[in-house]
C-alpha atoms as a PDB file:
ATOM      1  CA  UNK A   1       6.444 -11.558 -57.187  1.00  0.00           C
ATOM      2  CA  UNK A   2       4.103 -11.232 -54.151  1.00  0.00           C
ATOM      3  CA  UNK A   3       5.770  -8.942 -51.948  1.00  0.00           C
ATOM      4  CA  UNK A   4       4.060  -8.716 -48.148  1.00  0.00           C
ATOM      5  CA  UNK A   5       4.965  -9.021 -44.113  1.00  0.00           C
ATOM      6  CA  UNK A   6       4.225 -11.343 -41.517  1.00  0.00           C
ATOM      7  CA  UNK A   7       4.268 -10.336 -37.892  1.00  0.00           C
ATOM      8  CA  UNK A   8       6.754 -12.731 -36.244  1.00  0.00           C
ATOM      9  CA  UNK A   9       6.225 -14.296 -32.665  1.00  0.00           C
ATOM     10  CA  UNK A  10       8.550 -16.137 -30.136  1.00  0.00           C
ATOM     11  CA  UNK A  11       8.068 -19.001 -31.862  1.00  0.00           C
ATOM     12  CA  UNK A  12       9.709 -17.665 -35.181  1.00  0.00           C
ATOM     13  CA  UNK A  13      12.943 -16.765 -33.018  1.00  0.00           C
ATOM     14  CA  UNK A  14      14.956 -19.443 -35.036  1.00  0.00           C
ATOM     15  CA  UNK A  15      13.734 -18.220 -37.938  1.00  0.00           C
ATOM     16  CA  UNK A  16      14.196 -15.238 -37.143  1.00  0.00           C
ATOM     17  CA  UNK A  17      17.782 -15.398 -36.053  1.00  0.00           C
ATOM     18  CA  UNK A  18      18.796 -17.592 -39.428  1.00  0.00           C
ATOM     19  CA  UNK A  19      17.722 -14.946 -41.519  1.00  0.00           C
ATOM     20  CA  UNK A  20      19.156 -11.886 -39.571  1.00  0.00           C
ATOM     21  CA  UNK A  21      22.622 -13.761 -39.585  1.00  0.00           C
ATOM     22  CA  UNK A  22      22.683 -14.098 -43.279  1.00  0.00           C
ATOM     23  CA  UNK A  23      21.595 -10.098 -43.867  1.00  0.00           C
ATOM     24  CA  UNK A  24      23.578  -8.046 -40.824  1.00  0.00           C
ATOM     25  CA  UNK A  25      27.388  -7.773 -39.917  1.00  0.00           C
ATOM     26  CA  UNK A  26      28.067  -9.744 -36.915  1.00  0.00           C
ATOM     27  CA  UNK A  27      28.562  -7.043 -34.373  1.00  0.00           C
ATOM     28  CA  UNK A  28      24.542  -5.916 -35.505  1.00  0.00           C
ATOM     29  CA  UNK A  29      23.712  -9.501 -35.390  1.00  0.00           C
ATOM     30  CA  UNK A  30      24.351 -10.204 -31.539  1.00  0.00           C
ATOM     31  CA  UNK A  31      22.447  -6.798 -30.950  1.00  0.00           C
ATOM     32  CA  UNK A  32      19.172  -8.501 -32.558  1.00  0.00           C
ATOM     33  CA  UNK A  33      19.518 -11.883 -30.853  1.00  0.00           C
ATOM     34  CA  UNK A  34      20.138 -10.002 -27.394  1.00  0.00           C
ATOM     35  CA  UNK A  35      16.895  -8.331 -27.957  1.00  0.00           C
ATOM     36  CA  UNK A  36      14.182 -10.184 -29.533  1.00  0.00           C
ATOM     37  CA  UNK A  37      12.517 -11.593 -26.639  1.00  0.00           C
ATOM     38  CA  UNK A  38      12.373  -7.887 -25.162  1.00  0.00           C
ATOM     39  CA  UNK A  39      10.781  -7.061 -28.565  1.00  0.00           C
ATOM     40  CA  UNK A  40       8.078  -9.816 -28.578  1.00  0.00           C
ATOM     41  CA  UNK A  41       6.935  -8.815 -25.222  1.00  0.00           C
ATOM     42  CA  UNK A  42       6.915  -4.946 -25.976  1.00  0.00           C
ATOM     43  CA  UNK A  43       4.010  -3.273 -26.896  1.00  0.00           C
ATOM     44  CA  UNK A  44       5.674  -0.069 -28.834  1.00  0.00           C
ATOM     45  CA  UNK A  45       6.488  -1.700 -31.814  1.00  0.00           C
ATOM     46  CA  UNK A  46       6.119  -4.759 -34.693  1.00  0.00           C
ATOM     47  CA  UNK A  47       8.649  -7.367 -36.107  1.00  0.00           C
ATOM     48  CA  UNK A  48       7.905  -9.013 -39.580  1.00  0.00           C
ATOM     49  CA  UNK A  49       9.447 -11.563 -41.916  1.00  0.00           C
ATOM     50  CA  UNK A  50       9.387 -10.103 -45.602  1.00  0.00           C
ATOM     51  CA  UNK A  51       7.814 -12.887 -47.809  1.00  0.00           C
ATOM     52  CA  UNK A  52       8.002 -13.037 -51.709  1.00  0.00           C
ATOM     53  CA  UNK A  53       4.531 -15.304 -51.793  1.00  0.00           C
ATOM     54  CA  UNK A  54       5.465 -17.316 -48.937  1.00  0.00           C
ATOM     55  CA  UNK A  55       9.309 -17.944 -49.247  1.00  0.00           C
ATOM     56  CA  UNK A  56      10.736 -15.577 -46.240  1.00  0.00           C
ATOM     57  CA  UNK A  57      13.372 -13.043 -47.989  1.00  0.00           C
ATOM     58  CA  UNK A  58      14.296 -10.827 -45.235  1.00  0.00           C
ATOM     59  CA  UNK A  59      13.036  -9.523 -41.711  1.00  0.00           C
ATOM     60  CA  UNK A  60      11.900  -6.057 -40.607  1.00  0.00           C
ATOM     61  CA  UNK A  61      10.170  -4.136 -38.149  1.00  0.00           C
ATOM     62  CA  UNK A  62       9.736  -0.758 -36.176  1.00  0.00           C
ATOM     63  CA  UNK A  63       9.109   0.457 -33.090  1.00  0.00           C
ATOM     64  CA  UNK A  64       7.405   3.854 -31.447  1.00  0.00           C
ATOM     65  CA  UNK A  65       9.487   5.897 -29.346  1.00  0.00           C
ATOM     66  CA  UNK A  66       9.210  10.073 -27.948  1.00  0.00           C
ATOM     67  CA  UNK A  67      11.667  12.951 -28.188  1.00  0.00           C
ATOM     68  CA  UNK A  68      10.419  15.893 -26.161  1.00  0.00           C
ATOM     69  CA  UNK A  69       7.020  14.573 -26.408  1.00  0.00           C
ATOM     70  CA  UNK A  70       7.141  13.899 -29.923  1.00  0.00           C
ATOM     71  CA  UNK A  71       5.832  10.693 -31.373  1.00  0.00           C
ATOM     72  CA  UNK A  72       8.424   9.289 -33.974  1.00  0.00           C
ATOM     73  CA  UNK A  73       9.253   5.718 -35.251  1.00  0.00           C
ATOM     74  CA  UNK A  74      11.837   4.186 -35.793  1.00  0.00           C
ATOM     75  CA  UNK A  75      12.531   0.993 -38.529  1.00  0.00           C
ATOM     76  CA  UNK A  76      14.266  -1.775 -36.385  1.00  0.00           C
ATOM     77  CA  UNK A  77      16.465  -4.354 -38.315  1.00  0.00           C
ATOM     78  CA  UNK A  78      15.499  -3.490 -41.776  1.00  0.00           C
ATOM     79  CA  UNK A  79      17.308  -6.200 -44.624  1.00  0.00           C
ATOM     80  CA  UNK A  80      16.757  -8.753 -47.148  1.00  0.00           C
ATOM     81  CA  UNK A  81      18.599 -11.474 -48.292  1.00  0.00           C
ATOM     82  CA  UNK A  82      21.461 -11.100 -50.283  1.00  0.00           C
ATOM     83  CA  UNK A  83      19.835 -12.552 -53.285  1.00  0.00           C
ATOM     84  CA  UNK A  84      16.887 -10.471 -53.333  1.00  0.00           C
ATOM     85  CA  UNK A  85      18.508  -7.016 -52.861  1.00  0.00           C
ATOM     86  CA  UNK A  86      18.636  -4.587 -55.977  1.00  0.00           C
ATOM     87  CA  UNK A  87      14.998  -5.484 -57.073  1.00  0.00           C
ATOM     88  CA  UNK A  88      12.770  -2.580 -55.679  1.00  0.00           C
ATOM     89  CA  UNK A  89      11.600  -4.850 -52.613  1.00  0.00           C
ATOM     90  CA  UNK A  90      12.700  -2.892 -50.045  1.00  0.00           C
ATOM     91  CA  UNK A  91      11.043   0.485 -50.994  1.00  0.00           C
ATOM     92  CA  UNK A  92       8.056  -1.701 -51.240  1.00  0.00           C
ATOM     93  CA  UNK A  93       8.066  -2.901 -47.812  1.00  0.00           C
ATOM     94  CA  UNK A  94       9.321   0.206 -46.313  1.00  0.00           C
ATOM     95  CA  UNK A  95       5.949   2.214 -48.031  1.00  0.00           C
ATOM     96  CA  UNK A  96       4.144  -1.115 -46.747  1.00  0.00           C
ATOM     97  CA  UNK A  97       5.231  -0.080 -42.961  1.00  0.00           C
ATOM     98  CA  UNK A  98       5.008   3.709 -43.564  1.00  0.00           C
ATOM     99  CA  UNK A  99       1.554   3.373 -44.513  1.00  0.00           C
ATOM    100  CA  UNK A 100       0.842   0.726 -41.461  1.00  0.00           C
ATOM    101  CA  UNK A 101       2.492   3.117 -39.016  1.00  0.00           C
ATOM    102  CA  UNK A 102       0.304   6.348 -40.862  1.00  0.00           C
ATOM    103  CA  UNK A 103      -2.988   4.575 -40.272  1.00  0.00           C
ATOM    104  CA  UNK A 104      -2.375   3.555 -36.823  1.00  0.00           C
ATOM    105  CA  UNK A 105      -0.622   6.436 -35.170  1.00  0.00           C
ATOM    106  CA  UNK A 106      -1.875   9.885 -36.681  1.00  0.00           C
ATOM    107  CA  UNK A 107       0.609  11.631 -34.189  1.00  0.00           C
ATOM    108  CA  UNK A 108       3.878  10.522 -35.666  1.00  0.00           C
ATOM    109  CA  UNK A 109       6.272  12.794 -36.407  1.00  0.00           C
ATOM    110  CA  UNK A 110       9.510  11.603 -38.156  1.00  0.00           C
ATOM    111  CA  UNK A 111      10.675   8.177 -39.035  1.00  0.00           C
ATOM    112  CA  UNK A 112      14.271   7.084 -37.791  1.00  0.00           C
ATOM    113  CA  UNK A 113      16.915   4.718 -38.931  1.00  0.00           C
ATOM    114  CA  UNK A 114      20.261   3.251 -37.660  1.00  0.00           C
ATOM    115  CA  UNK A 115      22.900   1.921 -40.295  1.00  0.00           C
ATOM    116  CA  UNK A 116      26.176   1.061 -40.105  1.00  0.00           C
ATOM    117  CA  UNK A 117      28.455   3.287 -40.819  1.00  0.00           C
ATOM    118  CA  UNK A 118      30.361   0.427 -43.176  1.00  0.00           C
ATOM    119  CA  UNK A 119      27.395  -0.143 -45.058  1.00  0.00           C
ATOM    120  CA  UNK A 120      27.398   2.882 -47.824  1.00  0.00           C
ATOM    121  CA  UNK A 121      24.527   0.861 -50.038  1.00  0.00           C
ATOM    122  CA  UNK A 122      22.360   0.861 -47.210  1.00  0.00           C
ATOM    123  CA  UNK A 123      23.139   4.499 -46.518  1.00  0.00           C
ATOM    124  CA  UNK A 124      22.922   5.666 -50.155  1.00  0.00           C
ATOM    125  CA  UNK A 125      19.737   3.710 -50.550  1.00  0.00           C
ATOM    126  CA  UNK A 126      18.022   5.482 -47.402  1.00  0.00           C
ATOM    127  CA  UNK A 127      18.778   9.325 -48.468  1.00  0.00           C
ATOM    128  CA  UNK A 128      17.788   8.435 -51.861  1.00  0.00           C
ATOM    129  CA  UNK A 129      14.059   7.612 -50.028  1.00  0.00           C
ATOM    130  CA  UNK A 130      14.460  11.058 -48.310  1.00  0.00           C
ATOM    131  CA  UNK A 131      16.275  10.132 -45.023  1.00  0.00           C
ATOM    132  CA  UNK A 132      19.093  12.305 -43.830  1.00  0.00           C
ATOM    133  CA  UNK A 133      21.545  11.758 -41.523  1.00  0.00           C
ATOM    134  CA  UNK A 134      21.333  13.546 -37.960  1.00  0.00           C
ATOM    135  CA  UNK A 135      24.293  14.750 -35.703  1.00  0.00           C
ATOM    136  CA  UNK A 136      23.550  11.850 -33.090  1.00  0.00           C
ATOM    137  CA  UNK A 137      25.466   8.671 -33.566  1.00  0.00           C
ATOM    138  CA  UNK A 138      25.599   5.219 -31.691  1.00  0.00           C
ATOM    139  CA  UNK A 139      28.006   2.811 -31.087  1.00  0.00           C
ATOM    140  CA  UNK A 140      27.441  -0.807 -30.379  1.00  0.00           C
ATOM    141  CA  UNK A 141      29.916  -3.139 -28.544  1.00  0.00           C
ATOM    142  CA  UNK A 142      30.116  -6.289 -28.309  1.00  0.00           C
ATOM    143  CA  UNK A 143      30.249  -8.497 -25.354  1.00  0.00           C
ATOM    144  CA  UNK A 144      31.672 -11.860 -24.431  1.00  0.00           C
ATOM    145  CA  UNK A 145      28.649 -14.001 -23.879  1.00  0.00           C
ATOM    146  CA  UNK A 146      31.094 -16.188 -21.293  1.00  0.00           C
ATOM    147  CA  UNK A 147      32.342 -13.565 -19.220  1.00  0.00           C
ATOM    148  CA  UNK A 148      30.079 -10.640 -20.199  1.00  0.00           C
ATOM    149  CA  UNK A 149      33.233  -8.334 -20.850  1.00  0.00           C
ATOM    150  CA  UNK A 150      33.362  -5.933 -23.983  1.00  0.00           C
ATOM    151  CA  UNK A 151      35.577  -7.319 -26.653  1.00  0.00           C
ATOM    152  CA  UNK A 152      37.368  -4.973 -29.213  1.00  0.00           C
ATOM    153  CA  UNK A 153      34.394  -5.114 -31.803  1.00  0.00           C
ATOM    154  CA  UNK A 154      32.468  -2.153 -32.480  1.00  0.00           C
ATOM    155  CA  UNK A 155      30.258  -0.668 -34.988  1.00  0.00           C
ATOM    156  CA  UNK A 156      29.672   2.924 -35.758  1.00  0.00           C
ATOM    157  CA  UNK A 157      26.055   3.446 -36.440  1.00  0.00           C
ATOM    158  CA  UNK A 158      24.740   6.777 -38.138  1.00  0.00           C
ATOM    159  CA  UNK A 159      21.001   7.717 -37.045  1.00  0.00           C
ATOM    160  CA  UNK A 160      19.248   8.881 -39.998  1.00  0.00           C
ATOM    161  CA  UNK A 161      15.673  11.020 -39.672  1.00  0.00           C
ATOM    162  CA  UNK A 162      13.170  11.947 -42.304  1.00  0.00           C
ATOM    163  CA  UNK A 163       9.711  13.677 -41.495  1.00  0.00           C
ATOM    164  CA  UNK A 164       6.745  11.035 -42.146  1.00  0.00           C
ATOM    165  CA  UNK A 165       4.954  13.477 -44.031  1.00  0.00           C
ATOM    166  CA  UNK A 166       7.761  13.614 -46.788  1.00  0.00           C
ATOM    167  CA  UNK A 167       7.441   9.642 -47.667  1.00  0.00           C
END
């Protein structure tokens, strides 16, 4: 097993978009696809495939953002395929990305991510690594791509925070 990332471009959107449709519920999913071209022309942040040698297991990323003019980070779209979950991959491309975002931006104070509130592995997995949950929370709704009007899906998303210095 050769774990590593690949940065993805606009021309891996279908890529892209396969593999985030297999990983994420589908009220997550529409998020992603409604933003990825903003991502690939932003500047504050990277998108990668995971690769196990060169067979593309999952998709992850992060992006740079300020509170109170604080630098922090936070992990955008984070999963693997279902078949490749449970084997220690994860922790080994989130220390891949820690490490990435250490080297390049010395000012960086915490390290942020969003999971569903359905999604207890996820959550379990992520304050095992040191993350805890804050009081802010998000909500995502999703829209009607025909008549842009909210439909009555949504998805609870808890913000979790942990300092970079403790990973």
């Amino acid at each position: 097993m050769k774990i590593n990332i690949e940065e993805i471009n606009s021309g891996n959107r279908h890529k892209y978009m396969d593999v985030a449709k297999q990983i994420f519920e589908p009220e997550y999913y529409v998020d992603i696809e409604a933003s990825f071209d903003t991502w690939i022309k932003e500047k504050n942040g990277m998108n990668y495939f995971i690769r196990d040698n060169h067979e593309v297991i999952g998709i992850t990323g992060y992006y740079l953002f300020k509170i109170d003019d604080t630098e922090n980070a936070g992990i955008r779209f984070h999963g693997l395929l279902p078949e490749h979950q449970n084997k220690g991959i994860s922790k080994k491309v989130i220390d891949l990305i820690v490490n990435d975002l250490k080297n390049k931006y010395s000012n960086l104070k915490a390290i942020y991510e969003q999971i569903s509130s359905r999604n207890e592995v996820s959550l379990n997995y992520f304050k095992k690594m040191g993350f805890r949950e804050t009081t802010n929370k998000k909500t995502l709704v999703h829209f009607n791509r025909k008549n842009s009007q909210p439909e009555n899906k949504k998805l609870e998303l808890i913000i979790l925070e942990v300092p970079i210095n403790n990973l």
